[in-house]
C-alpha atoms as a PDB file:
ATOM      1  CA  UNK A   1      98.467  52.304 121.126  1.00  0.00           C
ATOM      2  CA  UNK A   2      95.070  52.107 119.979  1.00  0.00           C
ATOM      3  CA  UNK A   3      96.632  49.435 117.120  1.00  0.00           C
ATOM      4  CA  UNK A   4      97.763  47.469 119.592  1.00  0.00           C
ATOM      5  CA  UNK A   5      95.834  47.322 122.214  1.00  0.00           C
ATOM      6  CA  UNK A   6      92.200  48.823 122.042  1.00  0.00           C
ATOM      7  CA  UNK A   7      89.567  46.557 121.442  1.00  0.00           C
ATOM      8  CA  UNK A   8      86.373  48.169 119.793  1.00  0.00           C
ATOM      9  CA  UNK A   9      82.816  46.449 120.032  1.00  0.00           C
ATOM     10  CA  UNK A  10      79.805  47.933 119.505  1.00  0.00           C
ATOM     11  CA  UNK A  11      76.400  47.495 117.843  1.00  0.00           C
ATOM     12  CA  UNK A  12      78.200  48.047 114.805  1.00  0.00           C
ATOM     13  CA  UNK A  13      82.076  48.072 114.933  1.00  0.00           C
ATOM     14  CA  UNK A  14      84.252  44.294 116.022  1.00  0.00           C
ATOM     15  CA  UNK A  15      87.336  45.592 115.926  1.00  0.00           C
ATOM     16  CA  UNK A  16      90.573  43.539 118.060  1.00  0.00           C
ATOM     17  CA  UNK A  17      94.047  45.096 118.667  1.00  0.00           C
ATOM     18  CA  UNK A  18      96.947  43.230 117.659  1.00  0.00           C
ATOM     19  CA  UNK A  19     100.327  43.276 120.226  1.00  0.00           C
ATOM     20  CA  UNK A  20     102.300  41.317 117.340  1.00  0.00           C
ATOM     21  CA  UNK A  21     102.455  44.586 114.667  1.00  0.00           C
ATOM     22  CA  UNK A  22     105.818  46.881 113.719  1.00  0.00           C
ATOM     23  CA  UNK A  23     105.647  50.157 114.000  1.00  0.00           C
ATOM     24  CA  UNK A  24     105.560  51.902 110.338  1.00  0.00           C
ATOM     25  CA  UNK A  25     107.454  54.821 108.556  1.00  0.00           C
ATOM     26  CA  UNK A  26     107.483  56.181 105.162  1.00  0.00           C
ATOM     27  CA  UNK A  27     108.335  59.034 102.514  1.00  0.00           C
ATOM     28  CA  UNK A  28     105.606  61.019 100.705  1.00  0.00           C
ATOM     29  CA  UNK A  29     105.677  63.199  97.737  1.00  0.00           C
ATOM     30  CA  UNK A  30     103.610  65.339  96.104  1.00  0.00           C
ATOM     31  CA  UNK A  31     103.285  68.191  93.233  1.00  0.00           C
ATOM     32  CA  UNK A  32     100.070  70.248  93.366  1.00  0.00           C
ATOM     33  CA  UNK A  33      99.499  73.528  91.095  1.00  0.00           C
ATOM     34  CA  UNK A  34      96.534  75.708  90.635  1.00  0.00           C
ATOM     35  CA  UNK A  35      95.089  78.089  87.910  1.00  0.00           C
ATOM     36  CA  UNK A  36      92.691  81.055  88.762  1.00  0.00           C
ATOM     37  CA  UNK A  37      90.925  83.776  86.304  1.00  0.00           C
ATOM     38  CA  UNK A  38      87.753  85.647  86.141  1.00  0.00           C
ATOM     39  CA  UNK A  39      85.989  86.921  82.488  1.00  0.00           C
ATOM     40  CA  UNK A  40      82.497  88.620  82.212  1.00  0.00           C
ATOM     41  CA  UNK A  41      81.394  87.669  85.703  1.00  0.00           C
ATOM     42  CA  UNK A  42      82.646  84.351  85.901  1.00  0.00           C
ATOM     43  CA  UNK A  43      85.245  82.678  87.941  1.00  0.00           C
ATOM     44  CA  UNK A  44      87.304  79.805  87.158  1.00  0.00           C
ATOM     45  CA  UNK A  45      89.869  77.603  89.281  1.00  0.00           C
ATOM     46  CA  UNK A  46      91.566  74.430  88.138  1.00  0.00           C
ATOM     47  CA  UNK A  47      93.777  72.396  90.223  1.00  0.00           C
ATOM     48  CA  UNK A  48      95.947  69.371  89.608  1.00  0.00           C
ATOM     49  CA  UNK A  49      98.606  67.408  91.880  1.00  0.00           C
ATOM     50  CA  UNK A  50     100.122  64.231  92.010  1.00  0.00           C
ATOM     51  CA  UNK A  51     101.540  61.903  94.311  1.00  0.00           C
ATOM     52  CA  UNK A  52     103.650  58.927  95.484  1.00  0.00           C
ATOM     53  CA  UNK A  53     104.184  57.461  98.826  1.00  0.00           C
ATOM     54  CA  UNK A  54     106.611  54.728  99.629  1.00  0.00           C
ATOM     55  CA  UNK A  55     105.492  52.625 103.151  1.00  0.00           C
ATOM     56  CA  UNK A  56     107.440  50.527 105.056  1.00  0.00           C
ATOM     57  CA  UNK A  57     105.083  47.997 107.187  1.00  0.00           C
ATOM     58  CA  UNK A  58     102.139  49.265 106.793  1.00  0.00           C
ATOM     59  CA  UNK A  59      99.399  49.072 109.300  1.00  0.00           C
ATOM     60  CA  UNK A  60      96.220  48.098 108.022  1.00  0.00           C
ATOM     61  CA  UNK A  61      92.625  46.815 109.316  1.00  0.00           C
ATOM     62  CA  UNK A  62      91.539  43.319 107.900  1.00  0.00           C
ATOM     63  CA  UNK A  63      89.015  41.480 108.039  1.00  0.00           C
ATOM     64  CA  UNK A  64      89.205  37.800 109.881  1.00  0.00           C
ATOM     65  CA  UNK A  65      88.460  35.235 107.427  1.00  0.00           C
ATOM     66  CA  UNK A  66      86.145  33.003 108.489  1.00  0.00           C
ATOM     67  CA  UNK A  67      84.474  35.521 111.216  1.00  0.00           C
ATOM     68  CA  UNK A  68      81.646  37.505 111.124  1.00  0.00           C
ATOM     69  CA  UNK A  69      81.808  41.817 110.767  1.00  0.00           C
ATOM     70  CA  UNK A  70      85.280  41.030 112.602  1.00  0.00           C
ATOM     71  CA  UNK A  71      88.232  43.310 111.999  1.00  0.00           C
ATOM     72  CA  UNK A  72      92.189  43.120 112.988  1.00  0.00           C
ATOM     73  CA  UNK A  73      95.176  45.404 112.132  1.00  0.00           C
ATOM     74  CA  UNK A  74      97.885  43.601 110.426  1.00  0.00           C
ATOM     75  CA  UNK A  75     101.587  45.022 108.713  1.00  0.00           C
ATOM     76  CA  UNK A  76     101.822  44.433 105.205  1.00  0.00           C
ATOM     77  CA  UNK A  77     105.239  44.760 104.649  1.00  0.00           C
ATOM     78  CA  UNK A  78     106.154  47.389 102.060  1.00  0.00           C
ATOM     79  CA  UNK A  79     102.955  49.544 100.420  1.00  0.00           C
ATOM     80  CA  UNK A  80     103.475  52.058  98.061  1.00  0.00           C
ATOM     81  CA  UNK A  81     100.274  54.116  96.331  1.00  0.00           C
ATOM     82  CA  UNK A  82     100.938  56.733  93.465  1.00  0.00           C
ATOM     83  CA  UNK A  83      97.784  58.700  92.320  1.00  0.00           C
ATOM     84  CA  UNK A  84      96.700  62.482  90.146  1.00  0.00           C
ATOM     85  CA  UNK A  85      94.251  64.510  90.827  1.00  0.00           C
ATOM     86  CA  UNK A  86      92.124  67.223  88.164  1.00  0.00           C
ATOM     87  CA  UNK A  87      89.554  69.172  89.921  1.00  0.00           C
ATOM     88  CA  UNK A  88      88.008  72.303  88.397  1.00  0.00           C
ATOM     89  CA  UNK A  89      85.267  74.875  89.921  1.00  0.00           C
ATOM     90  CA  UNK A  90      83.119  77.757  88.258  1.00  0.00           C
ATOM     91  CA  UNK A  91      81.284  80.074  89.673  1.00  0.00           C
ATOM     92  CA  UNK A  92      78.549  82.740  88.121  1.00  0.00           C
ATOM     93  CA  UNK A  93      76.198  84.896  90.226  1.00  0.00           C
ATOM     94  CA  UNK A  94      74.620  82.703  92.391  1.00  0.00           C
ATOM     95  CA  UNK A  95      75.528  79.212  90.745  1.00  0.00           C
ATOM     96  CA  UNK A  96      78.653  77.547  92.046  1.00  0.00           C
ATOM     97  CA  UNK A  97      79.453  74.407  90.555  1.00  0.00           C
ATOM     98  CA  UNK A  98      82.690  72.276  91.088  1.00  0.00           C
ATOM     99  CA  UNK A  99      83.968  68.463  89.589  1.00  0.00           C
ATOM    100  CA  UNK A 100      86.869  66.251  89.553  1.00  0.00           C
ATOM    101  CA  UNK A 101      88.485  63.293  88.936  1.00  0.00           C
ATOM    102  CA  UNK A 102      91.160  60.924  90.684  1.00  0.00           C
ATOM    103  CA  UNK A 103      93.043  57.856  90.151  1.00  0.00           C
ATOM    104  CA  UNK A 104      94.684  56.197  92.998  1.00  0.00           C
ATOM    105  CA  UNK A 105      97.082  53.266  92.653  1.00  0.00           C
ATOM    106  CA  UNK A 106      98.498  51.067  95.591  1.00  0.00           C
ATOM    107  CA  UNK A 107     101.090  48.143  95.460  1.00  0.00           C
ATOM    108  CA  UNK A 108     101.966  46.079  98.025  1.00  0.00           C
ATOM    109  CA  UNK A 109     104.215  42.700  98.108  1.00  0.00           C
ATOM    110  CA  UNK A 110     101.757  40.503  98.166  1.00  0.00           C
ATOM    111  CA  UNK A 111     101.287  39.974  94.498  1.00  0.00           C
ATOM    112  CA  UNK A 112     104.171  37.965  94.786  1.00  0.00           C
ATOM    113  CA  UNK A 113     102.192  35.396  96.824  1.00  0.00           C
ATOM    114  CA  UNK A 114      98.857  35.989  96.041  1.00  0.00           C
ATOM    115  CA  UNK A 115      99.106  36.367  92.374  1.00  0.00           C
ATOM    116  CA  UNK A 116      97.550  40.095  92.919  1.00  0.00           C
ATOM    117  CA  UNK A 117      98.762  42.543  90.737  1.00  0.00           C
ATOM    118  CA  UNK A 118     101.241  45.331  91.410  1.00  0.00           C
ATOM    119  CA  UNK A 119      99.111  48.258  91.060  1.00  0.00           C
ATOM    120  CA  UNK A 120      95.284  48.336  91.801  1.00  0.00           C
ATOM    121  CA  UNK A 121      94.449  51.431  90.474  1.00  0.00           C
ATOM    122  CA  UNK A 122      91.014  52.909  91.605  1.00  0.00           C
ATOM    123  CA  UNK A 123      89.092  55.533  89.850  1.00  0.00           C
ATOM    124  CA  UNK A 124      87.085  58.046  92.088  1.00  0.00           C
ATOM    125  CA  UNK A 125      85.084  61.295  90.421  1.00  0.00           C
ATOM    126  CA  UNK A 126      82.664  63.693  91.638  1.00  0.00           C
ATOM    127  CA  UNK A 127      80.157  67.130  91.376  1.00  0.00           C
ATOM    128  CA  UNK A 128      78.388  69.227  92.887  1.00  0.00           C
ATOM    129  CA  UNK A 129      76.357  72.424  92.389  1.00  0.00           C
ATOM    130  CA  UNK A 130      74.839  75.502  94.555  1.00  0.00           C
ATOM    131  CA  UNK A 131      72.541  77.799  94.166  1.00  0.00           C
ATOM    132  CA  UNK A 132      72.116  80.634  96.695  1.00  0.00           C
ATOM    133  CA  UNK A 133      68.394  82.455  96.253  1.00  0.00           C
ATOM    134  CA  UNK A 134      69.312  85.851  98.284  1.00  0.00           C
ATOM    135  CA  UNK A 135      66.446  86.981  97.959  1.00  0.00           C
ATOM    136  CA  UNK A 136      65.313  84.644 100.182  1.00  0.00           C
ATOM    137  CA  UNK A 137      68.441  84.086 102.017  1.00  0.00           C
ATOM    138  CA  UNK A 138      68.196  80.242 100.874  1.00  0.00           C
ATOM    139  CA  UNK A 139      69.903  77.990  99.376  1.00  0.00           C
ATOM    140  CA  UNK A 140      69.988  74.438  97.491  1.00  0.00           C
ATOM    141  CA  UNK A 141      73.130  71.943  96.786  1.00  0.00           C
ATOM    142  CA  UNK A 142      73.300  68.694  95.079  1.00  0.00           C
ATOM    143  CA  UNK A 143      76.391  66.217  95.723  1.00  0.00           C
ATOM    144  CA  UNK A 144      77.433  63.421  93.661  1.00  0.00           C
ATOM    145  CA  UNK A 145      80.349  61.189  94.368  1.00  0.00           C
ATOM    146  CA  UNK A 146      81.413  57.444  92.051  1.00  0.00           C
ATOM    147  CA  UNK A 147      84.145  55.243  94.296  1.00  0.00           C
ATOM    148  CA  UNK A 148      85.480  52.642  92.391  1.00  0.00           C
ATOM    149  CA  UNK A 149      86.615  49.340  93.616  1.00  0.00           C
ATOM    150  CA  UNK A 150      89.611  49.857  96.400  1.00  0.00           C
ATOM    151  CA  UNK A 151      92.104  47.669  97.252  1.00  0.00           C
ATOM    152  CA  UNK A 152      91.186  45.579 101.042  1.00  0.00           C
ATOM    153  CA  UNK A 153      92.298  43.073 102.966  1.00  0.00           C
ATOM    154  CA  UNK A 154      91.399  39.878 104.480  1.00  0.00           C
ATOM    155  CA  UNK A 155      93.015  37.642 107.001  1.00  0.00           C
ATOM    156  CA  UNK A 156      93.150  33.776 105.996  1.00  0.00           C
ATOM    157  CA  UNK A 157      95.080  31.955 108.669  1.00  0.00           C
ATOM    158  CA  UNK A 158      96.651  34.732 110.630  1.00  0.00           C
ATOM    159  CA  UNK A 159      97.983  35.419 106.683  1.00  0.00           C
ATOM    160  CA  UNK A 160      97.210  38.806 104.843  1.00  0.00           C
ATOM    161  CA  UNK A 161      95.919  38.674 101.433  1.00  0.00           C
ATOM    162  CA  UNK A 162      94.570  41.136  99.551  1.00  0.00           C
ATOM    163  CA  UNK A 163      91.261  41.630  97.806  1.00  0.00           C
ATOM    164  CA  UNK A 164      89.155  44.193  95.539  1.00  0.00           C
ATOM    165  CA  UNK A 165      85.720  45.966  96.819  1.00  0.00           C
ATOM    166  CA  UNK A 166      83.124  46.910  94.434  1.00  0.00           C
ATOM    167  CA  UNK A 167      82.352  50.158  92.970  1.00  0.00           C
ATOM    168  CA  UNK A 168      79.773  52.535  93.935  1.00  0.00           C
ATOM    169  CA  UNK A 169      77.868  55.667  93.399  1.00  0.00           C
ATOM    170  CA  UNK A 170      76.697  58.323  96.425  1.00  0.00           C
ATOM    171  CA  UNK A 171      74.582  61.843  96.112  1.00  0.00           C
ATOM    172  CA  UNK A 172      73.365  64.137  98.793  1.00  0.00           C
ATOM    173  CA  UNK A 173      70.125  67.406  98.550  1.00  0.00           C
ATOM    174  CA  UNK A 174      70.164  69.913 101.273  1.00  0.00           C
ATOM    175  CA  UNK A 175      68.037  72.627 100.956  1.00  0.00           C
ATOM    176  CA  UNK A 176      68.376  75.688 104.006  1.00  0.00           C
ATOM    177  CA  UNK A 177      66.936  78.988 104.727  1.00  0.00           C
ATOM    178  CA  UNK A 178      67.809  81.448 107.137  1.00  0.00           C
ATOM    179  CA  UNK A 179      64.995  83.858 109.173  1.00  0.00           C
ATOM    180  CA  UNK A 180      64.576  86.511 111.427  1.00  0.00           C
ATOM    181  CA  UNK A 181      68.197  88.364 110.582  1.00  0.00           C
ATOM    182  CA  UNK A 182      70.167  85.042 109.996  1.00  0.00           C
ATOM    183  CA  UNK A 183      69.280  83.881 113.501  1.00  0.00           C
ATOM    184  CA  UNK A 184      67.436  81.257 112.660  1.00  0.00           C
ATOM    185  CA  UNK A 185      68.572  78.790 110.256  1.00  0.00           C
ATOM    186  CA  UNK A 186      66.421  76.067 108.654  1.00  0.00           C
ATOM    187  CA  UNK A 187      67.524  73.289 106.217  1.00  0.00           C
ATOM    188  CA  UNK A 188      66.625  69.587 104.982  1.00  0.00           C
ATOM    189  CA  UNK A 189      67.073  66.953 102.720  1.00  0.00           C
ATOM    190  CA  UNK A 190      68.183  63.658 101.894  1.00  0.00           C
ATOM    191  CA  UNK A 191      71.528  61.838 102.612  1.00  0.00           C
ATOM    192  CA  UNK A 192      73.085  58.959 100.435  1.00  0.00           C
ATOM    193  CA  UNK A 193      69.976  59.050  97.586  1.00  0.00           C
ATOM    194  CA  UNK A 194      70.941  56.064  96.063  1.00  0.00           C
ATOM    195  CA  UNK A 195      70.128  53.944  99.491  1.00  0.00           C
ATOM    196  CA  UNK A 196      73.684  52.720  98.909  1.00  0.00           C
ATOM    197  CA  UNK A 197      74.602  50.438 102.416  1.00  0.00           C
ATOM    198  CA  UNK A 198      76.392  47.209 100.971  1.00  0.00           C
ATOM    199  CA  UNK A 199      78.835  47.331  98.521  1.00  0.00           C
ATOM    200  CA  UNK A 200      80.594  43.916  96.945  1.00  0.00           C
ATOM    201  CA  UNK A 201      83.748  43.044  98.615  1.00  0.00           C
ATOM    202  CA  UNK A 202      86.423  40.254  99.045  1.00  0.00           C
ATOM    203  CA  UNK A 203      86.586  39.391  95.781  1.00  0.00           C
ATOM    204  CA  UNK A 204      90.467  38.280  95.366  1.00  0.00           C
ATOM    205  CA  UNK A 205      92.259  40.851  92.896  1.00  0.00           C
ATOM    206  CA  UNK A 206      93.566  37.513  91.315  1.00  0.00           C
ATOM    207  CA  UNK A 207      92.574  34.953  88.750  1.00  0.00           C
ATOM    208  CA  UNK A 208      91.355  32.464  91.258  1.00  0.00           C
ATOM    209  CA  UNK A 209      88.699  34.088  93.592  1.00  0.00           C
ATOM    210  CA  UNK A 210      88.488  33.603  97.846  1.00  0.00           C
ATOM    211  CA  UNK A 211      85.434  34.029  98.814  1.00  0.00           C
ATOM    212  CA  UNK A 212      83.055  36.810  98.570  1.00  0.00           C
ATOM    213  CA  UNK A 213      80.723  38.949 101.197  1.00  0.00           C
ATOM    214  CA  UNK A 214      79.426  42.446 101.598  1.00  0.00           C
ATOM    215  CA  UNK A 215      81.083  45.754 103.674  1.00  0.00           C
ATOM    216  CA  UNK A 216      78.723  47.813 105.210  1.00  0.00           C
ATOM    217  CA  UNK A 217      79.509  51.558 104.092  1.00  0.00           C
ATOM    218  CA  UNK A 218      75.900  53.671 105.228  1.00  0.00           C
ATOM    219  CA  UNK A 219      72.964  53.370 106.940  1.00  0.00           C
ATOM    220  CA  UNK A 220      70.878  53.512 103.610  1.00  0.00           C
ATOM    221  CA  UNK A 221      68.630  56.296 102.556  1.00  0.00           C
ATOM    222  CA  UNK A 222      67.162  59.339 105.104  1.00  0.00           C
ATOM    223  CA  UNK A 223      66.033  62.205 105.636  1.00  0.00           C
ATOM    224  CA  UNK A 224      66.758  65.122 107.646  1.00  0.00           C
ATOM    225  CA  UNK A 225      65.457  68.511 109.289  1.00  0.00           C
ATOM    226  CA  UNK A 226      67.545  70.874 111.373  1.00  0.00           C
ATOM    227  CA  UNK A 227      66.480  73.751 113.291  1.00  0.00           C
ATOM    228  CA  UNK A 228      69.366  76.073 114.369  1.00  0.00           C
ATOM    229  CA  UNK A 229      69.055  79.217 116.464  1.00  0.00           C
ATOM    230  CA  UNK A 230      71.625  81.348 117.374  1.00  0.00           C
ATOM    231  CA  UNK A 231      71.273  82.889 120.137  1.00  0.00           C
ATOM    232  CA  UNK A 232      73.781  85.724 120.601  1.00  0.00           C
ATOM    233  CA  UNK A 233      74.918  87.809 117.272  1.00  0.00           C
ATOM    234  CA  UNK A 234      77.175  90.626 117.191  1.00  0.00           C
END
């Protein structure tokens, strides 16, 4: 319904409903297996799965060529994305520390008119580490996170065609303690360090190029302080 029909404008968001699209359906399958052991104090889990997904008329949101910040859903025909997945977590004490890696990989029929090719694969990775002070009921995290360039689409005469973003990297701090019996709870730090809030994008996954521009993905850099009290504790 919302597909459709619902129109979305805001400050930020131009977003039109579209009463021509065909409903979509697809099959999805997936192998996932995990490892778990624990020597001289420290914990270890790895996990690894794979995928494939086969979609017929796939509902997507693209932008309107020649528009500004404006956004449509349109069916691609038939969209199929295969992908693996390592991840891998250790834990000592009161250091936690996890990683992984991912490659996804989409196809869709329009290489066949838009020269794209088959599969756009896209590489995604990221960390992060904890440290929990008890002594001081605190603790500090760290968050890193590398996107690389996704498959998108554009419109370009009521015709979709598809196009690469650009890569990117993100990391997060948060720092918390907790007083007076856990009731209180105190923690700060900074979102998206890098001041990521444009990324590259539209740039045709072809040999000839259509266009170019810039998707808005954050806010940019900030910081935070939270204050939580709970009031009522068993």
């Amino acid at each position: 319904m919302k597909e459709l029909y619902f129109d979305f404008n805001d400050i930020n968001h131009n977003i039109y409903g579209n009463t021509g699209l065909k409903a979509e359906y697809d099959d999805n399958y997936s192998i996932s297996g995990s490892f778990t052991a624990k020597s001289a104090g420290v914990a270890y889990k790895l996990n690894a799965s794979v995928f494939h997904n086969n979609i017929e008329q796939l509902i997507t949101l693209a932008a309107v060529s020649g528009a500004t910040n404006e956004y449509t859903y349109v069916n691609i025909g038939r969209f199929i994305t295969q992908g693996a997945q390592l991840s891998g977590d250790v834990a000592y004490r009161a250091v936690a520390m996890s990683a992984g890696v991912a490659v996804n990989g989409a196809y869709n029929q329009l290489y066949e008119k838009d020269q794209a090719p088959k599969f756009s694969y896209s590489p995604e990775a990221r960390a992060s580490a904890t440290l929990n002070i008890s002594r001081y009921a605190a603790n500090i995290a760290v968050f890193y996170k590398y996107t690389g360039s996704v498959m998108a689409y554009i419109t370009d005469n009521n015709q979709p065609r598809q196009v690469m973003t650009g890569s990117y990297h993100t990391a997060d701090i948060t720092a918390s303690r907790r007083f007076c019996g856990k009731r209180i709870n105190l923690s700060g730090g900074c979102k998206n360090l890098f001041n990521v809030t444009t990324i590259p994008s539209f740039q045709s996954g072809s040999g000839h190029t259509g266009g170019s521009g810039g998707a808005a993905i954050g806010a940019g850099r900030y910081f935070f302080l939270k204050l939580e009290l709970n009031v009522y504790q068993k």
